[in-house]
N, C-alpha and C. Protein backbone atom coordinates (compact mmCIF):
# COMPACT_ATOMS: atom_id res chain seq x y z
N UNK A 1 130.56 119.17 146.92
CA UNK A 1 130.67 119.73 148.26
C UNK A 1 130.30 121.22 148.28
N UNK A 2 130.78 121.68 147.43
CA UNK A 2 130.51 123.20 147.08
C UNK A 2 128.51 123.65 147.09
N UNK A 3 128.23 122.46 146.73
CA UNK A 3 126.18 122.80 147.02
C UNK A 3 126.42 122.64 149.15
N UNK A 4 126.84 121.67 149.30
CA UNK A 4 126.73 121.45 150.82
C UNK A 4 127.02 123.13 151.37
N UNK A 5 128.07 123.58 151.38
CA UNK A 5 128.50 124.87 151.65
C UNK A 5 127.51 125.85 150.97
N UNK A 6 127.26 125.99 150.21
CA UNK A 6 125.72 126.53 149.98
C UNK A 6 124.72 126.67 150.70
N UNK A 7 124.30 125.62 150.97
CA UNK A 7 123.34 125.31 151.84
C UNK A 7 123.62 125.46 153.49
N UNK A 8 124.77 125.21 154.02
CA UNK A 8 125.14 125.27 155.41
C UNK A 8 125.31 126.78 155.70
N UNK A 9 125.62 128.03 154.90
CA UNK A 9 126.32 129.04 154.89
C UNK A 9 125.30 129.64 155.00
N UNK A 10 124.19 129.08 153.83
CA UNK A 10 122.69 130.25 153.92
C UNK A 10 121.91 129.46 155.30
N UNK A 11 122.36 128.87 155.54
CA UNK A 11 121.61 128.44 157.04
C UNK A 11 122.02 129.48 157.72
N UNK A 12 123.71 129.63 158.03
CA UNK A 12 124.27 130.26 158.81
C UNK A 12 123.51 131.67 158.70
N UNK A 13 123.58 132.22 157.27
CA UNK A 13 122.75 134.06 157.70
C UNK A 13 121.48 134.04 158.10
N UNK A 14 120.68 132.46 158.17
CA UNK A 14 119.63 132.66 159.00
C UNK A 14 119.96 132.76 160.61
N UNK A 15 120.71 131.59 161.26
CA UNK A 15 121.05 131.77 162.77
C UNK A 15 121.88 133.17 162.78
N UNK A 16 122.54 133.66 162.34
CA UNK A 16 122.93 135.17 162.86
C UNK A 16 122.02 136.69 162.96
N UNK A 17 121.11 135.80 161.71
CA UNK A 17 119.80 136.65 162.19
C UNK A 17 118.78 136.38 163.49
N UNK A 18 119.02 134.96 163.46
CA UNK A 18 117.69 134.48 164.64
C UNK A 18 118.51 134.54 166.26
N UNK A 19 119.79 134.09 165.99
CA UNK A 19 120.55 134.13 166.99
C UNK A 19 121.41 134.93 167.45
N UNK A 20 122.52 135.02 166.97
CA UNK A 20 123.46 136.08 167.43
C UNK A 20 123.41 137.39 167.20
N UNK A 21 121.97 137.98 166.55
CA UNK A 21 121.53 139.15 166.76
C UNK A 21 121.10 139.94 168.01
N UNK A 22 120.74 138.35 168.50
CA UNK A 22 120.34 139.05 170.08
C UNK A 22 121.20 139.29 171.13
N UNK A 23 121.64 137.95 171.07
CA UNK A 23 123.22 138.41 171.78
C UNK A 23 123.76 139.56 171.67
N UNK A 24 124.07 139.57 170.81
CA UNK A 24 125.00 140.57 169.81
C UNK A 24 124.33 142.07 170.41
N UNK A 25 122.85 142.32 170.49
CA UNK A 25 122.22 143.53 171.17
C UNK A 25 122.21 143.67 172.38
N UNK A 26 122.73 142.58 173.04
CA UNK A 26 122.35 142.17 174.45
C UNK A 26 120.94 142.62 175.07
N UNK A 27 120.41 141.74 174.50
CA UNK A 27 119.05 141.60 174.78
C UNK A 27 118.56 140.47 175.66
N UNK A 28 117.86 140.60 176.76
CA UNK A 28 117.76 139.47 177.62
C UNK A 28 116.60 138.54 177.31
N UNK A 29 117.17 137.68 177.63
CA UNK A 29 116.46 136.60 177.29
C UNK A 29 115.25 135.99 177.96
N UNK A 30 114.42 135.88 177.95
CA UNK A 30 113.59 136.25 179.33
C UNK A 30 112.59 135.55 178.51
N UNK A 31 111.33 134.49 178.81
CA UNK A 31 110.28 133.95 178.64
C UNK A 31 109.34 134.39 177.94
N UNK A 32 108.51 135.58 178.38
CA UNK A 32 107.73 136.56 177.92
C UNK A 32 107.96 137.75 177.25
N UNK A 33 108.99 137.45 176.91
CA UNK A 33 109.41 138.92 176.00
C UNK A 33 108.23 138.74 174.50
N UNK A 34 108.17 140.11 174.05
CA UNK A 34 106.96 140.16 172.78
C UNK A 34 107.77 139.60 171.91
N UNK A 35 109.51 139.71 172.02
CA UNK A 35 110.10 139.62 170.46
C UNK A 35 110.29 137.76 170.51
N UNK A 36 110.00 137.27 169.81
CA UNK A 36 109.93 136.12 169.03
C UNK A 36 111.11 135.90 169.35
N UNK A 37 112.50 136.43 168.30
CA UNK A 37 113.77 136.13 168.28
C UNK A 37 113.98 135.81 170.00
N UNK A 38 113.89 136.39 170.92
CA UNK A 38 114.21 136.30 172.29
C UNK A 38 113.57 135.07 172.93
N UNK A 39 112.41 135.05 172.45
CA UNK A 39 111.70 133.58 173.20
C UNK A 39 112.45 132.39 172.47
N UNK A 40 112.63 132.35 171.16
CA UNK A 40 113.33 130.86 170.85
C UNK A 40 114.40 131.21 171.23
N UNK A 41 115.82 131.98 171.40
CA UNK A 41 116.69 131.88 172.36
C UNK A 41 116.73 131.87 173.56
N UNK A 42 115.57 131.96 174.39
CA UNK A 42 115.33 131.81 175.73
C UNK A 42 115.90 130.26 175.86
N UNK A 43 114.14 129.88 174.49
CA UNK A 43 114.25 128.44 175.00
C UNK A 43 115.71 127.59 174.99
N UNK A 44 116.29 127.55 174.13
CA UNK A 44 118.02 127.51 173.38
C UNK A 44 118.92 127.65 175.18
N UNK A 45 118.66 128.85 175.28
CA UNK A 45 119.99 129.43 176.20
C UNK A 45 119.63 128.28 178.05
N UNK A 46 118.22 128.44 178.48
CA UNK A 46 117.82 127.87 179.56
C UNK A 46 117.61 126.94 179.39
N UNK A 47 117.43 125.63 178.61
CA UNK A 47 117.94 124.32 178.14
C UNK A 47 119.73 123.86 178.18
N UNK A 48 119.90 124.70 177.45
CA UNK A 48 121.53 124.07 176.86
C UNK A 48 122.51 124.91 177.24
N UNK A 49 122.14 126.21 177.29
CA UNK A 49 123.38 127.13 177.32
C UNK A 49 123.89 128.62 178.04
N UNK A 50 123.81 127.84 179.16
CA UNK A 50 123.89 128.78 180.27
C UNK A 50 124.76 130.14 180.33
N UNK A 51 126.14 129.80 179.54
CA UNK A 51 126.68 130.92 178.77
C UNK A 51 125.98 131.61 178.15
N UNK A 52 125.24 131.51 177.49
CA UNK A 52 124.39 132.52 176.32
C UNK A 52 123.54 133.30 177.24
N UNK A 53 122.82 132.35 178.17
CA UNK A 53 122.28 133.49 178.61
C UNK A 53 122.60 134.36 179.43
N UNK A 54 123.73 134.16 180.24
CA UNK A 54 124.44 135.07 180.99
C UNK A 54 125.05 137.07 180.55
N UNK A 55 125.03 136.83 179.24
CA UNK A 55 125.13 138.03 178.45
C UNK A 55 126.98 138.27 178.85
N UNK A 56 128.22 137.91 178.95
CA UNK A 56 129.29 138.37 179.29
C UNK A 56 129.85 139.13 178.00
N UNK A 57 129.96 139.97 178.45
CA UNK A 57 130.46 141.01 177.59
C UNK A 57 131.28 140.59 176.36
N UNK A 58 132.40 139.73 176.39
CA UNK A 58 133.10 139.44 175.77
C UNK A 58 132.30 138.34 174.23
N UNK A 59 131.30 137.58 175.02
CA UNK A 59 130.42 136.90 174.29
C UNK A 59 129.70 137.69 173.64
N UNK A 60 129.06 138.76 173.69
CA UNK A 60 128.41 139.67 173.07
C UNK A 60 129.24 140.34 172.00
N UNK A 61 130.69 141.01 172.18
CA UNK A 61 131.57 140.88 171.08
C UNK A 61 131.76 140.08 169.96
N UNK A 62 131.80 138.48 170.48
CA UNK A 62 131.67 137.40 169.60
C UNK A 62 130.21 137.24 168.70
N UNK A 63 129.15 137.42 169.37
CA UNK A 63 128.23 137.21 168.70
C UNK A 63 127.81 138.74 167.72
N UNK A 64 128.02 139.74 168.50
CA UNK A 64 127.84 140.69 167.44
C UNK A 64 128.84 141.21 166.39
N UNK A 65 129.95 139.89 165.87
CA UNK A 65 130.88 140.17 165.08
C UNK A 65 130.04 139.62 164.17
N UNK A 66 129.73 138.02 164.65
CA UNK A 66 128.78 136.88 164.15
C UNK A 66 127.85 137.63 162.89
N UNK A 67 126.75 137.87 163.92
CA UNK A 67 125.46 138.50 163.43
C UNK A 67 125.64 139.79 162.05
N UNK A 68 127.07 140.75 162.56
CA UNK A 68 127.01 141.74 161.73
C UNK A 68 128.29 142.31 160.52
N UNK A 69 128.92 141.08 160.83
CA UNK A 69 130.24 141.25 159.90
C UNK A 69 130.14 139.49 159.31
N UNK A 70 130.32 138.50 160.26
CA UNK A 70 130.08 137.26 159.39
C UNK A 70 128.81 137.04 158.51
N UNK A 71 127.59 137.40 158.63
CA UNK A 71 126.80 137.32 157.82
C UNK A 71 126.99 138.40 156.86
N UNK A 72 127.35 139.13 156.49
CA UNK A 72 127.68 139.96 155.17
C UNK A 72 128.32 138.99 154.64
N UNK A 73 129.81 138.54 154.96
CA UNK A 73 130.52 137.21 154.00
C UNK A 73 130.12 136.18 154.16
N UNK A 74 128.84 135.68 154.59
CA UNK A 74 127.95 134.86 154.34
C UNK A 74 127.49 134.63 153.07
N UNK A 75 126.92 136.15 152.70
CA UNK A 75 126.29 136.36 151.62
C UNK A 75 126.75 136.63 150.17
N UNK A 76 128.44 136.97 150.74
CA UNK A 76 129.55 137.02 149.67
C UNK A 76 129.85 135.71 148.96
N UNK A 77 129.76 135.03 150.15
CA UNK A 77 130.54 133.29 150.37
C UNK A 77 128.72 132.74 149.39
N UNK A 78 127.94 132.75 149.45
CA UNK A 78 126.97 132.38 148.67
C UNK A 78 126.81 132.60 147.51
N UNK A 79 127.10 133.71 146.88
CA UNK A 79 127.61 134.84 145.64
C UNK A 79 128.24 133.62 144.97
N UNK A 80 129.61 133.77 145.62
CA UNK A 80 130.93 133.35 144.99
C UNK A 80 130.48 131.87 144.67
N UNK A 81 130.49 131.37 145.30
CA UNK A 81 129.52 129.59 144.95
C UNK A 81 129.16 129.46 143.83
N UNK A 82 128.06 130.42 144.14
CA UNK A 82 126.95 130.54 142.38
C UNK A 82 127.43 130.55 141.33
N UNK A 83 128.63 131.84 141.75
CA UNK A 83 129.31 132.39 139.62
C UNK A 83 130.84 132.03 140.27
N UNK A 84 130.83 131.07 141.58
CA UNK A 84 132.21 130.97 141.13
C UNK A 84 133.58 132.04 140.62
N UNK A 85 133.18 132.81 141.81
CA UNK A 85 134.02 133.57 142.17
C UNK A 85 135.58 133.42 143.10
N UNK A 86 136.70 133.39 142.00
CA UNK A 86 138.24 132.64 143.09
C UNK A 86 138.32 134.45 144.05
N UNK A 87 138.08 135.44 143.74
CA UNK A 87 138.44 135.94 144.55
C UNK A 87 138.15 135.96 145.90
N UNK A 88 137.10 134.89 146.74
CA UNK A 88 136.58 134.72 148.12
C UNK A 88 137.84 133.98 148.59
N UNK A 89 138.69 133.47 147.97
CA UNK A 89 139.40 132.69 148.68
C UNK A 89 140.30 133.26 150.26
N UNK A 90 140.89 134.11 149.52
CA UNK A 90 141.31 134.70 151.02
C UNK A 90 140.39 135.27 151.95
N UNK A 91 139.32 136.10 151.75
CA UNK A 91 138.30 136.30 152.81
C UNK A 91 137.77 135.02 153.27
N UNK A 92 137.92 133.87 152.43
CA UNK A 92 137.82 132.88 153.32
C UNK A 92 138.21 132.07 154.33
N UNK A 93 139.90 132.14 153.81
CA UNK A 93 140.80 131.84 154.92
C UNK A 93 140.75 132.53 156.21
N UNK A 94 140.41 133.81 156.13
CA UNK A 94 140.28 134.89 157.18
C UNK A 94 139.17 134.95 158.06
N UNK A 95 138.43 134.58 157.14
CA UNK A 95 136.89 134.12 158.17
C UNK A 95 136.95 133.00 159.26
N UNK A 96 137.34 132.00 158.17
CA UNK A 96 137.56 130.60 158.55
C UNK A 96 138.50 130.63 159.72
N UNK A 97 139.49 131.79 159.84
CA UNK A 97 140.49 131.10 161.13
C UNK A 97 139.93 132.35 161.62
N UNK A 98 139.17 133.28 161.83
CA UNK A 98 138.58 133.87 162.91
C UNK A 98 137.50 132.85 163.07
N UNK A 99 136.66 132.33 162.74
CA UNK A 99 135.72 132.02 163.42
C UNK A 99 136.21 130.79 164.13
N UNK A 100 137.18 130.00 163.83
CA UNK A 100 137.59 128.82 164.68
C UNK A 100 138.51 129.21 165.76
N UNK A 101 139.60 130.66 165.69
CA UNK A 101 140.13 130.37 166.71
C UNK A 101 139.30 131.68 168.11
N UNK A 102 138.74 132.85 167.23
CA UNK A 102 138.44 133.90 168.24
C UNK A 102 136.63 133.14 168.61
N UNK A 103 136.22 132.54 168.15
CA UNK A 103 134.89 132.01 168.31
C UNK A 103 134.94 130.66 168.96
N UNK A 104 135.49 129.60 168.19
CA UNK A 104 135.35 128.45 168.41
C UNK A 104 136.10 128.09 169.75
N UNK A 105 137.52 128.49 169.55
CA UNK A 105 137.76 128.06 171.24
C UNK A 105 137.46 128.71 172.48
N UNK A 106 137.44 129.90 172.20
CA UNK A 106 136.75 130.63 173.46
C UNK A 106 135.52 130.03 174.03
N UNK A 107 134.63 129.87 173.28
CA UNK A 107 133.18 129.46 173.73
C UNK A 107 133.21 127.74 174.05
N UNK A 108 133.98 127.06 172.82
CA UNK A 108 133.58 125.75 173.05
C UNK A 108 134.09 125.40 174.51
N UNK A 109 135.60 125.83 174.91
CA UNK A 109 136.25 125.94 175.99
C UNK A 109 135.70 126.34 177.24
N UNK A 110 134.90 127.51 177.18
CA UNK A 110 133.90 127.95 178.27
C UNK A 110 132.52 127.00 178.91
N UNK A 111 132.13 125.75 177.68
CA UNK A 111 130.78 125.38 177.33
C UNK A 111 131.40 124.08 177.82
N UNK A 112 132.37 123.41 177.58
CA UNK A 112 132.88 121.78 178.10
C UNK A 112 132.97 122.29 179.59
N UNK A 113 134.16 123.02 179.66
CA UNK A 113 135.22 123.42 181.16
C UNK A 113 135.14 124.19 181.96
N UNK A 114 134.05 125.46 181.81
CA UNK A 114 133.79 126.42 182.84
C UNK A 114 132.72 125.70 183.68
N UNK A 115 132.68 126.56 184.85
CA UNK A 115 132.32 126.40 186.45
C UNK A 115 130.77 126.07 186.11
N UNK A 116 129.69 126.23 187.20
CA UNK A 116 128.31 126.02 187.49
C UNK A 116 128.14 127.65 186.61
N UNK A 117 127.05 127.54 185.77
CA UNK A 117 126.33 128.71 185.30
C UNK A 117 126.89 129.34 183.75
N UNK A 118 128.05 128.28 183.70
CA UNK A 118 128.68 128.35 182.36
C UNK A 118 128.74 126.76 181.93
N UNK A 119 129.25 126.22 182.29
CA UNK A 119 129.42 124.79 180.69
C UNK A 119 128.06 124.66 180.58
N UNK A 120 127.57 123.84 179.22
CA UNK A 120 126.54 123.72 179.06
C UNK A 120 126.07 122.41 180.04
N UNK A 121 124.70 121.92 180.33
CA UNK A 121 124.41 120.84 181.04
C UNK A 121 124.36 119.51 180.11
N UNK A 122 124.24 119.84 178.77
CA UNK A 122 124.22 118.77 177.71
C UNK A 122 124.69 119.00 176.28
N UNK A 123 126.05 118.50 177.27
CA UNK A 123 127.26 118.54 175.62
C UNK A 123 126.70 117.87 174.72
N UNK A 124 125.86 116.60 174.05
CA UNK A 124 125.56 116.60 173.01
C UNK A 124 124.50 117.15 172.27
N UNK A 125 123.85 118.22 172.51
CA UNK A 125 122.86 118.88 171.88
C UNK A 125 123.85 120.04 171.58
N UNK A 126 124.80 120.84 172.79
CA UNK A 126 125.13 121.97 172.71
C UNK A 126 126.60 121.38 171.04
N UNK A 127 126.36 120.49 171.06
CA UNK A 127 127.96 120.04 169.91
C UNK A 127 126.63 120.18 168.58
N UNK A 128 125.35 119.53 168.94
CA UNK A 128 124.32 119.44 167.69
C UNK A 128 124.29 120.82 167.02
N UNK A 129 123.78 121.91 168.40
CA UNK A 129 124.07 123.30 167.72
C UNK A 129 125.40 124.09 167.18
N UNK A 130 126.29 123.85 167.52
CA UNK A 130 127.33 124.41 167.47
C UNK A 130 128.30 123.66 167.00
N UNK A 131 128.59 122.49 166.98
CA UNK A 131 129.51 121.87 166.33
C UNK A 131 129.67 122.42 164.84
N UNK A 132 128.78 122.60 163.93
CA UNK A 132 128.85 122.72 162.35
C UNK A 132 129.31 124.51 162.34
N UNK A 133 129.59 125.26 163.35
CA UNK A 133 130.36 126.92 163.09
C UNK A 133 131.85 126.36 163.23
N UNK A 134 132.38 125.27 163.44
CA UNK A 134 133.64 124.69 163.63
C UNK A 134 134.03 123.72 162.50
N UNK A 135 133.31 122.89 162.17
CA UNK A 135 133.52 122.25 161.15
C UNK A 135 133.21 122.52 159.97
N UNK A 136 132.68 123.53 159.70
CA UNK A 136 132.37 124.44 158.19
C UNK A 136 133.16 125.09 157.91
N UNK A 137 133.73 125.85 158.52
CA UNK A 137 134.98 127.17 158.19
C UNK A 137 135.94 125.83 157.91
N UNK A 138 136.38 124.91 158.68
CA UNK A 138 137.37 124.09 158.75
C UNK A 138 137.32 123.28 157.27
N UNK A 139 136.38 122.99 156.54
CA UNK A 139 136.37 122.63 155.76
C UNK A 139 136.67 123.23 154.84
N UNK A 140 135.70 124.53 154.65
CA UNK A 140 136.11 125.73 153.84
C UNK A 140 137.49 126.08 153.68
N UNK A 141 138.11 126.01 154.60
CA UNK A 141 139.90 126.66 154.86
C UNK A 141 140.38 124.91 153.76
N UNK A 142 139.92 124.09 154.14
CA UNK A 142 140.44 123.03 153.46
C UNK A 142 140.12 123.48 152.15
N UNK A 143 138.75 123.66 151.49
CA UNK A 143 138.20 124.05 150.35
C UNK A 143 138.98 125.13 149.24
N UNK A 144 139.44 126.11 150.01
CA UNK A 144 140.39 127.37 149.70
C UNK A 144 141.40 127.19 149.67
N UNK A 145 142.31 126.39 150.13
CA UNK A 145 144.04 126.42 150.62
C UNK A 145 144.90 125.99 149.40
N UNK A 146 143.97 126.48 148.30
CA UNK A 146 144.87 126.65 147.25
C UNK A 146 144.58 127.63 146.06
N UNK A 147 145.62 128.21 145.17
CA UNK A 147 144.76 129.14 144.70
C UNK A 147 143.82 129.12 143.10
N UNK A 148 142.80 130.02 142.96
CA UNK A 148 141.92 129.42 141.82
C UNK A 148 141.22 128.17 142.65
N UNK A 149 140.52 128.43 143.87
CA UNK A 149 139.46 127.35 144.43
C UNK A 149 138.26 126.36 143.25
N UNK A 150 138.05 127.27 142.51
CA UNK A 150 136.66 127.25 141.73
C UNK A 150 137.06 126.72 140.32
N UNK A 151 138.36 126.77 140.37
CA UNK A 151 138.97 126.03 138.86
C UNK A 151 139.09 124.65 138.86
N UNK A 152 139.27 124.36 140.12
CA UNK A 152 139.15 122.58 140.12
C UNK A 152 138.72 121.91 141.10
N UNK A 153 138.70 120.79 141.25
CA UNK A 153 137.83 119.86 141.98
C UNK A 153 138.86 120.16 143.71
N UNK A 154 138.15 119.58 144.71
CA UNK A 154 138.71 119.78 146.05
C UNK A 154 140.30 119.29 146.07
């Protein structure tokens, strides 16, 4: 499991680069913009996710925690994998229940249950993208919740 988390985590410092960087700058999202990053979140946000593109302040907090503090322990959390490092364990726990409770319910909650111009129009694509920032930490917190992670099997 520990390669899976490997692999899902270095995904992740790619979407915080491709994604929640922009957010995170509040940068609008707009069709014709020159920057690349902005046109594939155009396409993303005016498809699926009407929240995103709205820019609310509070979401921009979330995503520029994302983009500029979770991807550093992205790259820690990739480290530690490799040489098997037990000291990630608690930055993991810490990650793991920020990103599920200050990330995951705020948004998922906004994206099922908010009004016209917020839930998304198609919960199963918007769960395709976003479901795995909920079920990765969640696993991880499972992965960690004991101490010396890297000394034995799950």
């Amino acid at each position: 499991m520990d390669i899976v988390f490997l692999v899902i985590f270095t995904v992740f410092i790619v979407t915080c680069i491709i994604s929640d960087s922009v957010e995170g700058l509040g940068l609008d999202q707009v069709p014709d913009s020159p920057n690349l990053l902005v046109q594939w979140n155009y396409w993303y946000a005016s498809n699926f996710d009407p929240l995103y593109q709205s820019h609310p302040l509070w979401l921009r907090f979330i995503s520029g925690t994302s983009a500029f503090v979770y991807v550093i322990f992205y790259v820690l959390l990739d480290l530690a994998i490799i040489f098997r490092w037990n000291w990630i364990q608690l930055p993991s726990v810490i990650y793991a229940t920020m990103i599920i409770a200050l990330t995951g319910i705020p948004i998922f909650g906004v994206e099922l249950f908010g009004g016209p111009g917020e839930a998304t129009p198609n919960v199963p694509v918007f769960l395709a993208f976003n479901l795995p920032y909920i079920v990765f930490p969640l696993l991880l917190l499972i992965r960690m919740r004991k101490p010396l992670p890297f000394t034995r099997a799950w």
